[in-house]
PDB file of N, CA and C in Angstrom:
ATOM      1  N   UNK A   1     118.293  82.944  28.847  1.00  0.00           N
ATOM      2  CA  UNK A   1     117.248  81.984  28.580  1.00  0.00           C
ATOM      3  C   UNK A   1     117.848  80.613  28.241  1.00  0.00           C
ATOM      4  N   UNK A   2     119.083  80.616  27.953  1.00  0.00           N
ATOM      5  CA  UNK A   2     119.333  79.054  27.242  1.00  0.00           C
ATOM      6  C   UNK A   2     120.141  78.893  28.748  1.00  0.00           C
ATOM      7  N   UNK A   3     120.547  78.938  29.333  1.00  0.00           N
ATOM      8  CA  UNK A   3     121.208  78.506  30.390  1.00  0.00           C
ATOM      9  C   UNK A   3     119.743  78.153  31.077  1.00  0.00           C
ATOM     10  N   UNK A   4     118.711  78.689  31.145  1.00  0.00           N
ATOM     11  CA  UNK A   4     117.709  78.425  32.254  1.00  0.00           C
ATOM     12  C   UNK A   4     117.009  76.889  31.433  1.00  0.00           C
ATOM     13  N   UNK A   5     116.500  77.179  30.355  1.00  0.00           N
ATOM     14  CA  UNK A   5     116.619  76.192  29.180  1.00  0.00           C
ATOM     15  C   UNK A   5     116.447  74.687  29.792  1.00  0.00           C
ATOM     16  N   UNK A   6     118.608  74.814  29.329  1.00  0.00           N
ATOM     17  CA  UNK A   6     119.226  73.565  29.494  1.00  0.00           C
ATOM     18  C   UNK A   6     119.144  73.131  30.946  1.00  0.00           C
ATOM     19  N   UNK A   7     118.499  74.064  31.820  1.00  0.00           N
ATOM     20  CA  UNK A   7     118.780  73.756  33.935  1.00  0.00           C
ATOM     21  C   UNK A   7     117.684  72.950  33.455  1.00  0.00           C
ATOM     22  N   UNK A   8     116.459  73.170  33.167  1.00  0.00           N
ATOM     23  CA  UNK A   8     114.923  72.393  32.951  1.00  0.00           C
ATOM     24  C   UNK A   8     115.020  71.380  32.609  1.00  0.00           C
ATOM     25  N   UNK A   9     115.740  71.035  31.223  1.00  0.00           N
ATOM     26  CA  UNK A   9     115.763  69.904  30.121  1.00  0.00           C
ATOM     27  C   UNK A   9     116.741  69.110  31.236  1.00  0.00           C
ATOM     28  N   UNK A  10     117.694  69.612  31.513  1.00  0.00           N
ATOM     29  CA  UNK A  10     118.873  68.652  32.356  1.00  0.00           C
ATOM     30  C   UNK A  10     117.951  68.288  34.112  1.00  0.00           C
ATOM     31  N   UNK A  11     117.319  68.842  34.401  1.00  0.00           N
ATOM     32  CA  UNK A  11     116.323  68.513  36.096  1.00  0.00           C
ATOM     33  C   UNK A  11     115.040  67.668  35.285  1.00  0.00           C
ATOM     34  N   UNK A  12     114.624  67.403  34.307  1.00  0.00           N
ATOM     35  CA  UNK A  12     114.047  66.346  33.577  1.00  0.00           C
ATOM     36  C   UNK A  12     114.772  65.283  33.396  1.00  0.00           C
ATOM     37  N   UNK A  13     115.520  65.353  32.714  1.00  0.00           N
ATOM     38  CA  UNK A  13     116.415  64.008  32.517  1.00  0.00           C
ATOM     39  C   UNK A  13     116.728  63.157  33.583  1.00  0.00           C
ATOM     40  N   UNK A  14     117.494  64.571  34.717  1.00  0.00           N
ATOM     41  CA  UNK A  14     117.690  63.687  35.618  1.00  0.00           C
ATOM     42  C   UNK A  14     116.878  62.791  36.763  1.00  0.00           C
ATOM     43  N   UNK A  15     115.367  63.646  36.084  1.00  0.00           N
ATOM     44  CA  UNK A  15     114.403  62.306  37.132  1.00  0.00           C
ATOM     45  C   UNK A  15     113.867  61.511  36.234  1.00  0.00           C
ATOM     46  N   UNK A  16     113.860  61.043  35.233  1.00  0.00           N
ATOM     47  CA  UNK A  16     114.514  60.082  34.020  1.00  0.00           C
ATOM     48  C   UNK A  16     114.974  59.390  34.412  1.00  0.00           C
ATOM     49  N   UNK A  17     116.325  59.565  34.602  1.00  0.00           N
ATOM     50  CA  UNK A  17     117.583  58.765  34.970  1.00  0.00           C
ATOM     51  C   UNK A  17     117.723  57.801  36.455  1.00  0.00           C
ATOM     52  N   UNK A  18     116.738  58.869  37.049  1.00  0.00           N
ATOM     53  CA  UNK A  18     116.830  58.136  38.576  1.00  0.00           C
ATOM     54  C   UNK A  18     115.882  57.310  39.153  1.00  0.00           C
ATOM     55  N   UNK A  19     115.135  56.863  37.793  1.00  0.00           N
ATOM     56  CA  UNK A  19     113.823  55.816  37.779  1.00  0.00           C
ATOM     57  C   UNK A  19     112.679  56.497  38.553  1.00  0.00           C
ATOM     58  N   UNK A  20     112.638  58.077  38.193  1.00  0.00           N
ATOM     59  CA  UNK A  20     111.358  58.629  38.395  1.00  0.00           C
ATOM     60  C   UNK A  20     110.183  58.523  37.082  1.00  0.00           C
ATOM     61  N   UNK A  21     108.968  59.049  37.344  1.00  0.00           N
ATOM     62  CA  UNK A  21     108.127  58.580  36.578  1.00  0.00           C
ATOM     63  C   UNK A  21     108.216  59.287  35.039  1.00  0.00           C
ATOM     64  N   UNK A  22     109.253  60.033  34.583  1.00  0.00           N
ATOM     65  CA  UNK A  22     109.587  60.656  33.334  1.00  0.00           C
ATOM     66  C   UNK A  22     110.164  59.861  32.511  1.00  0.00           C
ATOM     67  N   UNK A  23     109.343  59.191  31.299  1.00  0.00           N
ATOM     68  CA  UNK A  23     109.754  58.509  30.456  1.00  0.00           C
ATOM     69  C   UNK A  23     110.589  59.110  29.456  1.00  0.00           C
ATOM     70  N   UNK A  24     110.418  60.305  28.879  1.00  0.00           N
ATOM     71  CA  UNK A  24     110.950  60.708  27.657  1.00  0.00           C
ATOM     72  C   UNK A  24     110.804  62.363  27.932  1.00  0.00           C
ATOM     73  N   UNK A  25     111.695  63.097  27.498  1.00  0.00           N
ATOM     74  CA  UNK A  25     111.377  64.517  27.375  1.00  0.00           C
ATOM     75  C   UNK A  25     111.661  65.343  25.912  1.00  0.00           C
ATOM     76  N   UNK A  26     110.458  66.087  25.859  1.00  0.00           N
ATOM     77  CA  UNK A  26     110.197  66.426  24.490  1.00  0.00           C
ATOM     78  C   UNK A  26     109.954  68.131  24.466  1.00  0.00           C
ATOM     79  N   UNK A  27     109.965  68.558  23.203  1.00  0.00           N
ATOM     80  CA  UNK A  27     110.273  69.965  23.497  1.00  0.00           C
ATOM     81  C   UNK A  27     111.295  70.614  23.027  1.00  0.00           C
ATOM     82  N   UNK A  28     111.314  71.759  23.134  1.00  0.00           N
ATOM     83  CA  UNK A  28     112.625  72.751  22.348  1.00  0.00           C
ATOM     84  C   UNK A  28     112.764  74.119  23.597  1.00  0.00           C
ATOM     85  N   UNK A  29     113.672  74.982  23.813  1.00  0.00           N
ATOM     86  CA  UNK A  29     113.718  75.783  24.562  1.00  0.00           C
ATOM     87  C   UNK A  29     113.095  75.388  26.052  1.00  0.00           C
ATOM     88  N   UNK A  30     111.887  76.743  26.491  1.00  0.00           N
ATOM     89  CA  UNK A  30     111.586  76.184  27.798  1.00  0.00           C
ATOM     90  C   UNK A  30     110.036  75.502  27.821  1.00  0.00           C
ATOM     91  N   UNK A  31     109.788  75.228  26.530  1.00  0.00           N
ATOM     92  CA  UNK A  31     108.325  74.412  26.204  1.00  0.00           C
ATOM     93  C   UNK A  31     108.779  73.189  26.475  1.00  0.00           C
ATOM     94  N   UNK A  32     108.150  72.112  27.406  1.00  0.00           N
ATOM     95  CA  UNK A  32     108.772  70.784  27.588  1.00  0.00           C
ATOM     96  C   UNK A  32     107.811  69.986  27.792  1.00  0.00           C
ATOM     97  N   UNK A  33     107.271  69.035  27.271  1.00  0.00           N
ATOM     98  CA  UNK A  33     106.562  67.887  27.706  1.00  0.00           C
ATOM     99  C   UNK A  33     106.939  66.920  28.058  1.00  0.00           C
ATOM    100  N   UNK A  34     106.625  66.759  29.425  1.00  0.00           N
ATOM    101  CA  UNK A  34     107.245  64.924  29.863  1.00  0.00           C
ATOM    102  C   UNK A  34     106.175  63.961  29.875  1.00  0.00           C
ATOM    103  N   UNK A  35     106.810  62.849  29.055  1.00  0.00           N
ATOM    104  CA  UNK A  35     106.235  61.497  29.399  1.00  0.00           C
ATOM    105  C   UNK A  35     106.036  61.008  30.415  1.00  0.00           C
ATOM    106  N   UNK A  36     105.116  60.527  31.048  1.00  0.00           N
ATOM    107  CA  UNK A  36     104.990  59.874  32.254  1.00  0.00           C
ATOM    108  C   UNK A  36     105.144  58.349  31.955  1.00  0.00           C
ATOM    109  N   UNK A  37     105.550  57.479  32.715  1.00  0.00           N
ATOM    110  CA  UNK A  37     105.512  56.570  32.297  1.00  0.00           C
ATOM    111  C   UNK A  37     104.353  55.671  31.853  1.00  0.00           C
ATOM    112  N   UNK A  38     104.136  54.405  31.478  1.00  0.00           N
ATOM    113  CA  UNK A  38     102.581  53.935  31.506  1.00  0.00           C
ATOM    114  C   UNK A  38     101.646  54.055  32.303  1.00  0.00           C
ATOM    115  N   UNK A  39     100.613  54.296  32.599  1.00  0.00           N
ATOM    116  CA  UNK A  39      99.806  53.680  33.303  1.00  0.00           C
ATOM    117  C   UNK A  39      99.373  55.094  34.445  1.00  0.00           C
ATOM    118  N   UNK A  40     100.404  56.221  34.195  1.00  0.00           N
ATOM    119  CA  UNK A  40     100.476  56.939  35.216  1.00  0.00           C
ATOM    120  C   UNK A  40      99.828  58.377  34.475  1.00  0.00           C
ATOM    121  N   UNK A  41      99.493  59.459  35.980  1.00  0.00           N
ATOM    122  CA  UNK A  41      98.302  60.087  35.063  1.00  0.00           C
ATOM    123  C   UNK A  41      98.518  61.953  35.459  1.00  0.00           C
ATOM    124  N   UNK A  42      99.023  62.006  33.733  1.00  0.00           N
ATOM    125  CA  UNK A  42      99.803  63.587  34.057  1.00  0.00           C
ATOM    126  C   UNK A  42      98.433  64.484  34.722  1.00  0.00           C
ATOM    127  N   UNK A  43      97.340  64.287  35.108  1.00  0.00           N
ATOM    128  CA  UNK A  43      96.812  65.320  35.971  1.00  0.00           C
ATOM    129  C   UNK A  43      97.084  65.377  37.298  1.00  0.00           C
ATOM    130  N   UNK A  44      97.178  63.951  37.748  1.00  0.00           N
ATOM    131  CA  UNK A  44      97.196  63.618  39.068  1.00  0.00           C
ATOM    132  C   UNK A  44      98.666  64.681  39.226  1.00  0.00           C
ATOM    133  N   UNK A  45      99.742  63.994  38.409  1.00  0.00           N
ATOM    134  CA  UNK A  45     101.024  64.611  38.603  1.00  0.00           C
ATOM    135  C   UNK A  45     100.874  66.206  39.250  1.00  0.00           C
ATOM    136  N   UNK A  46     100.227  66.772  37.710  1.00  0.00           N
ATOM    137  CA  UNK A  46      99.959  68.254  37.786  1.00  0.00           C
ATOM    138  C   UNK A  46      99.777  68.604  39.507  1.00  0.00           C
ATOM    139  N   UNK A  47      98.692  67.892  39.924  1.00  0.00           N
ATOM    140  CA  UNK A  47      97.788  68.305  41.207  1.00  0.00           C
ATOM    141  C   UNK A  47      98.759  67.927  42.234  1.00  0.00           C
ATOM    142  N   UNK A  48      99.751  67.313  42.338  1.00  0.00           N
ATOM    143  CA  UNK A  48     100.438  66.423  43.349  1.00  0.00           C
ATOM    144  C   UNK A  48     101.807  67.872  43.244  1.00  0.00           C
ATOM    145  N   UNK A  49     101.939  68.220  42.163  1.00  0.00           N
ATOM    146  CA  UNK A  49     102.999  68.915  42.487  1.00  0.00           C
ATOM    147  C   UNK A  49     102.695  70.273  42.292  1.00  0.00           C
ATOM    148  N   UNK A  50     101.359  70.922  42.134  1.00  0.00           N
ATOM    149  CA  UNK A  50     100.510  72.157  42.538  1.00  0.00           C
ATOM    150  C   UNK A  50     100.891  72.503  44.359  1.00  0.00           C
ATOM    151  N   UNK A  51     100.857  71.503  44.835  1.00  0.00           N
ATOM    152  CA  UNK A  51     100.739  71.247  46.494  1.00  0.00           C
ATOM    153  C   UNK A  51     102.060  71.622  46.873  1.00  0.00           C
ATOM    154  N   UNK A  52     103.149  71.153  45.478  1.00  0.00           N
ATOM    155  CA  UNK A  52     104.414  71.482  46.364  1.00  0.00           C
ATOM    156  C   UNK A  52     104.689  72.844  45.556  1.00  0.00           C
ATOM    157  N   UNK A  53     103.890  73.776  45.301  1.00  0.00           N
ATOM    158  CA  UNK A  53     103.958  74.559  44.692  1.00  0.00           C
ATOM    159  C   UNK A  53     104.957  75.202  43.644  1.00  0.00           C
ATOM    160  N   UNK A  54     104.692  73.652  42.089  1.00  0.00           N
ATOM    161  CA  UNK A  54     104.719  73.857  41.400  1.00  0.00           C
ATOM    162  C   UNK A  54     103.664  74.426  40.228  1.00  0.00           C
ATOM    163  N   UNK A  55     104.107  74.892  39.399  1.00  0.00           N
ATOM    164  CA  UNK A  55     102.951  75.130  38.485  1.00  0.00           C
ATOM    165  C   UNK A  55     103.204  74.412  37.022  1.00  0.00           C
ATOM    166  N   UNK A  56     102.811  73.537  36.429  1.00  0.00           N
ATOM    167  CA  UNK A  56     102.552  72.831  35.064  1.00  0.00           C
ATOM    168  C   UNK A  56     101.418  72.533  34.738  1.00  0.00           C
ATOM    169  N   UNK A  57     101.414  72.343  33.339  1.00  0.00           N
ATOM    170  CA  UNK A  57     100.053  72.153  33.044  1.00  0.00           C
ATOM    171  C   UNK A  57     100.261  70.511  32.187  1.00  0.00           C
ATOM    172  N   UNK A  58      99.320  70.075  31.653  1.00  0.00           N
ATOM    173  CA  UNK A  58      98.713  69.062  30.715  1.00  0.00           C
ATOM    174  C   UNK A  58      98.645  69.076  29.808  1.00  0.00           C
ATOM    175  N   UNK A  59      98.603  68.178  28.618  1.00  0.00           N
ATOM    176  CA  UNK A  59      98.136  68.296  27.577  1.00  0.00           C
ATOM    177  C   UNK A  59      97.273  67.797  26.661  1.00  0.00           C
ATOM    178  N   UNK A  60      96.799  66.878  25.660  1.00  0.00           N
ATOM    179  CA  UNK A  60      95.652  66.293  25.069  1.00  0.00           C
ATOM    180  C   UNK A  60      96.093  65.098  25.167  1.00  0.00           C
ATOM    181  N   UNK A  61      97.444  64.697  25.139  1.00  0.00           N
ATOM    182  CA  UNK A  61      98.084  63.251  25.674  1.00  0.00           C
ATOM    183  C   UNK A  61      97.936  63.022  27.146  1.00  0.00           C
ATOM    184  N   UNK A  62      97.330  62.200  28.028  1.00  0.00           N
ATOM    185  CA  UNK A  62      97.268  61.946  29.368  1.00  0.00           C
ATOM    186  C   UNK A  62      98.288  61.590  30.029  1.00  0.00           C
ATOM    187  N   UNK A  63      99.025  61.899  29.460  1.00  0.00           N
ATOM    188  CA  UNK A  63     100.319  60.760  29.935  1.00  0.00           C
ATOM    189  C   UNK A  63     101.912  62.210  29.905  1.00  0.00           C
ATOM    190  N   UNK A  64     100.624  63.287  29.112  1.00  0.00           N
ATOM    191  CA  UNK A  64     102.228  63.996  29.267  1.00  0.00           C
ATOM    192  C   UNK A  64     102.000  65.619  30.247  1.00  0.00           C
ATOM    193  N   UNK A  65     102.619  65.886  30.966  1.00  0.00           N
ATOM    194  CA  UNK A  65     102.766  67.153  31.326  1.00  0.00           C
ATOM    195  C   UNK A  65     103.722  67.798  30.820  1.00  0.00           C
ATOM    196  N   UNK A  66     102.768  69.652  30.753  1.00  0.00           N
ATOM    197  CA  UNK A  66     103.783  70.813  30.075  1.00  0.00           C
ATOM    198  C   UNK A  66     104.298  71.309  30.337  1.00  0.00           C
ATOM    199  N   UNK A  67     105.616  71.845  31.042  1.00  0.00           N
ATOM    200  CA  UNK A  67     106.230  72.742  31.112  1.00  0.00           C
ATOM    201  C   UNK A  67     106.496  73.971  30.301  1.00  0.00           C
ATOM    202  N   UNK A  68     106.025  74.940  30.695  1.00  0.00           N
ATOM    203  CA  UNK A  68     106.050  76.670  30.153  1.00  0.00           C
ATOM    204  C   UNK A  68     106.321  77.674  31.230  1.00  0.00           C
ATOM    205  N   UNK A  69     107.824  77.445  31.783  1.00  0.00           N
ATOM    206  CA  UNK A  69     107.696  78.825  32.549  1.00  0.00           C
ATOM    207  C   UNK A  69     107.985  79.746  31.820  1.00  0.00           C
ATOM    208  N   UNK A  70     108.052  81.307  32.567  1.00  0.00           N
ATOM    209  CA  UNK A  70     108.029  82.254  32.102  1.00  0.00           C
ATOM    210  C   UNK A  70     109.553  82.614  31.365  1.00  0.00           C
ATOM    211  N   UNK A  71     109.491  83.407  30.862  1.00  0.00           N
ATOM    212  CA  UNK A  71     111.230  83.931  30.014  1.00  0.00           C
ATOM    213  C   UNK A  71     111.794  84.457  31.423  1.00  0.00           C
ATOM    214  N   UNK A  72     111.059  84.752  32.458  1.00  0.00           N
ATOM    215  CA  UNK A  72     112.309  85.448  33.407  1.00  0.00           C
ATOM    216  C   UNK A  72     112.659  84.312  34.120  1.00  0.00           C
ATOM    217  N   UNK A  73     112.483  82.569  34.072  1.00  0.00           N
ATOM    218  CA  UNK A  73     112.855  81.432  34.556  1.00  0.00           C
ATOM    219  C   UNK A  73     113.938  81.766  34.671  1.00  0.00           C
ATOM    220  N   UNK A  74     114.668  81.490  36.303  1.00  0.00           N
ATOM    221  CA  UNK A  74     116.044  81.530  36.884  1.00  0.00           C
ATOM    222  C   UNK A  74     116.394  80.145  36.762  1.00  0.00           C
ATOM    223  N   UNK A  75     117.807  79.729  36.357  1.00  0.00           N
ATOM    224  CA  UNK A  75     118.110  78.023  36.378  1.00  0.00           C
ATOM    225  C   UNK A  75     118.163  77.639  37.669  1.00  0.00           C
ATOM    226  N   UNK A  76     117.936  78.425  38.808  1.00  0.00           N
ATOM    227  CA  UNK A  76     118.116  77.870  40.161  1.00  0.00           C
ATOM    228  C   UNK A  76     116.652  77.148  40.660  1.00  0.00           C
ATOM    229  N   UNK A  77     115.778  77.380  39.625  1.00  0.00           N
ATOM    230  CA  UNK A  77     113.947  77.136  39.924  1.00  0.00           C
ATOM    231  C   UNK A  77     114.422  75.712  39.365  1.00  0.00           C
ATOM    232  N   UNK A  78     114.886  75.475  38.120  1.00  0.00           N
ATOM    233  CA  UNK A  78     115.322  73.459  37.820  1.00  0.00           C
ATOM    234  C   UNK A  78     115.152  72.846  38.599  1.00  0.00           C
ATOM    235  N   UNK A  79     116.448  73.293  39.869  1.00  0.00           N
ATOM    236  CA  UNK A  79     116.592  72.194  40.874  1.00  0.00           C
ATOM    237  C   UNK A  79     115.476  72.071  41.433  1.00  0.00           C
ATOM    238  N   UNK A  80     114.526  73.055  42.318  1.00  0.00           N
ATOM    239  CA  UNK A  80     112.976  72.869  42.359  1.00  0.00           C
ATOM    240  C   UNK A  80     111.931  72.195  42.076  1.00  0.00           C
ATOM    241  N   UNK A  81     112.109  72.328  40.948  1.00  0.00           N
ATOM    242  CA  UNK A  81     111.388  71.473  39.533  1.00  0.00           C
ATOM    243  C   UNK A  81     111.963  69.585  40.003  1.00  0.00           C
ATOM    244  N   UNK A  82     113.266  69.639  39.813  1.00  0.00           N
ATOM    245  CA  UNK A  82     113.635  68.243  39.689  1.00  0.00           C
ATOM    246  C   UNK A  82     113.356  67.503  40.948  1.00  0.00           C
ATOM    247  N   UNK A  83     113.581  68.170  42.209  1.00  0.00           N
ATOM    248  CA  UNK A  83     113.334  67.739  43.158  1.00  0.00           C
ATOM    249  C   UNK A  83     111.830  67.613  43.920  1.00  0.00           C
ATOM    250  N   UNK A  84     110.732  68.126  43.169  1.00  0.00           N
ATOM    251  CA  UNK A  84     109.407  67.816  43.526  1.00  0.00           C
ATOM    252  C   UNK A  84     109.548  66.741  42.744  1.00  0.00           C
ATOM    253  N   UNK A  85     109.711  66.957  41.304  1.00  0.00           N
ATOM    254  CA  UNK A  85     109.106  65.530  40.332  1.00  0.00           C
ATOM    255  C   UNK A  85     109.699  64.294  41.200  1.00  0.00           C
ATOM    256  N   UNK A  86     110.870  63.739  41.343  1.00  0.00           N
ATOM    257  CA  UNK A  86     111.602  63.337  42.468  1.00  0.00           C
ATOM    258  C   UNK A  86     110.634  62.928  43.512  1.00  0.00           C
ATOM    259  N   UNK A  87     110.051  63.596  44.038  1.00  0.00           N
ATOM    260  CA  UNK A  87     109.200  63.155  45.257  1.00  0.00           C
ATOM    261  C   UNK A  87     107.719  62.963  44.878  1.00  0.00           C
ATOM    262  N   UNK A  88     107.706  62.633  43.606  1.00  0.00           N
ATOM    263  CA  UNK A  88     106.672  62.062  43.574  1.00  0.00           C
ATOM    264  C   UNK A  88     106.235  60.989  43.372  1.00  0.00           C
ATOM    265  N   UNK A  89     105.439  60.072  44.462  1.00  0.00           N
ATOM    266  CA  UNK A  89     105.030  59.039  44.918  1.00  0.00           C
ATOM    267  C   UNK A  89     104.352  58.452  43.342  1.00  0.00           C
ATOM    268  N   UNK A  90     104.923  57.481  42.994  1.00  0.00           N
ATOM    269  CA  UNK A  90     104.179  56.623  41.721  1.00  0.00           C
ATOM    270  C   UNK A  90     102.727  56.373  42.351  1.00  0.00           C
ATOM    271  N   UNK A  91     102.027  55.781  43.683  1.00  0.00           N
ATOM    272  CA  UNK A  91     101.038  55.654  43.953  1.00  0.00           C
ATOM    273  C   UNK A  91     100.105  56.773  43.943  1.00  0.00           C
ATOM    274  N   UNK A  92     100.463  57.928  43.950  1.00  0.00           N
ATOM    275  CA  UNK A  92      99.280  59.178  43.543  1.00  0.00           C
ATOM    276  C   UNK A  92      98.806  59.292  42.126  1.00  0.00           C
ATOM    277  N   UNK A  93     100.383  58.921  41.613  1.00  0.00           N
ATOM    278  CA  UNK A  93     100.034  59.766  39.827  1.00  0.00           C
ATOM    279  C   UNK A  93      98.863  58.265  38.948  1.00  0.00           C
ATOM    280  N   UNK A  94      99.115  57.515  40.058  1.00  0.00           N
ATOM    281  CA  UNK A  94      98.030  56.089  39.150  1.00  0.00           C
ATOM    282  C   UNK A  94      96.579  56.831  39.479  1.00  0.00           C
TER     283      UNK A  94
END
């Protein structure tokens, strides 16, 4: 679990880092909420990356999506993860 963990927290960061729409990442283990940046709208996100068949959810902040996969999360699903958020078009999530 902590190796799958740190794959999540580290495929967050790194679309962070690469001027994707993840402002901040928050969270402990594999509970994670990302910031979206301003203006941008964690449902749309949700729905935009439902399609690339991810699954996350929302939370009472609009701005943040949840990450909760399951305990049997493989760290090879991260790269997955990082590479939809990655392709997601700033013009949908407005």
């Amino acid at each position: 679990m902590r190796a799958a963990s740190a794959a999540l927290r580290a495929a967050a960061l790194r679309c962070k880092a690469q001027g994707g729409p993840v402002v901040s990442v928050r969270g402990a283990g594999l509970l994670l909420g990302l910031l979206l940046d301003e203006g941008l709208s964690a449902a749309a996100a949700r729905d935009a990356l439902l399609v690339r068949g991810v699954l996350v959810g929302t939370s009472n902040d609009a701005r943040v999506l949840r990450l909760s996969p399951p305990l049997t999360f493989p760290p090879g699903e991260a790269e997955r993860l990082a590479l939809a958020l990655e392709g997601l078009s700033l013009e949908v999530l407005r």
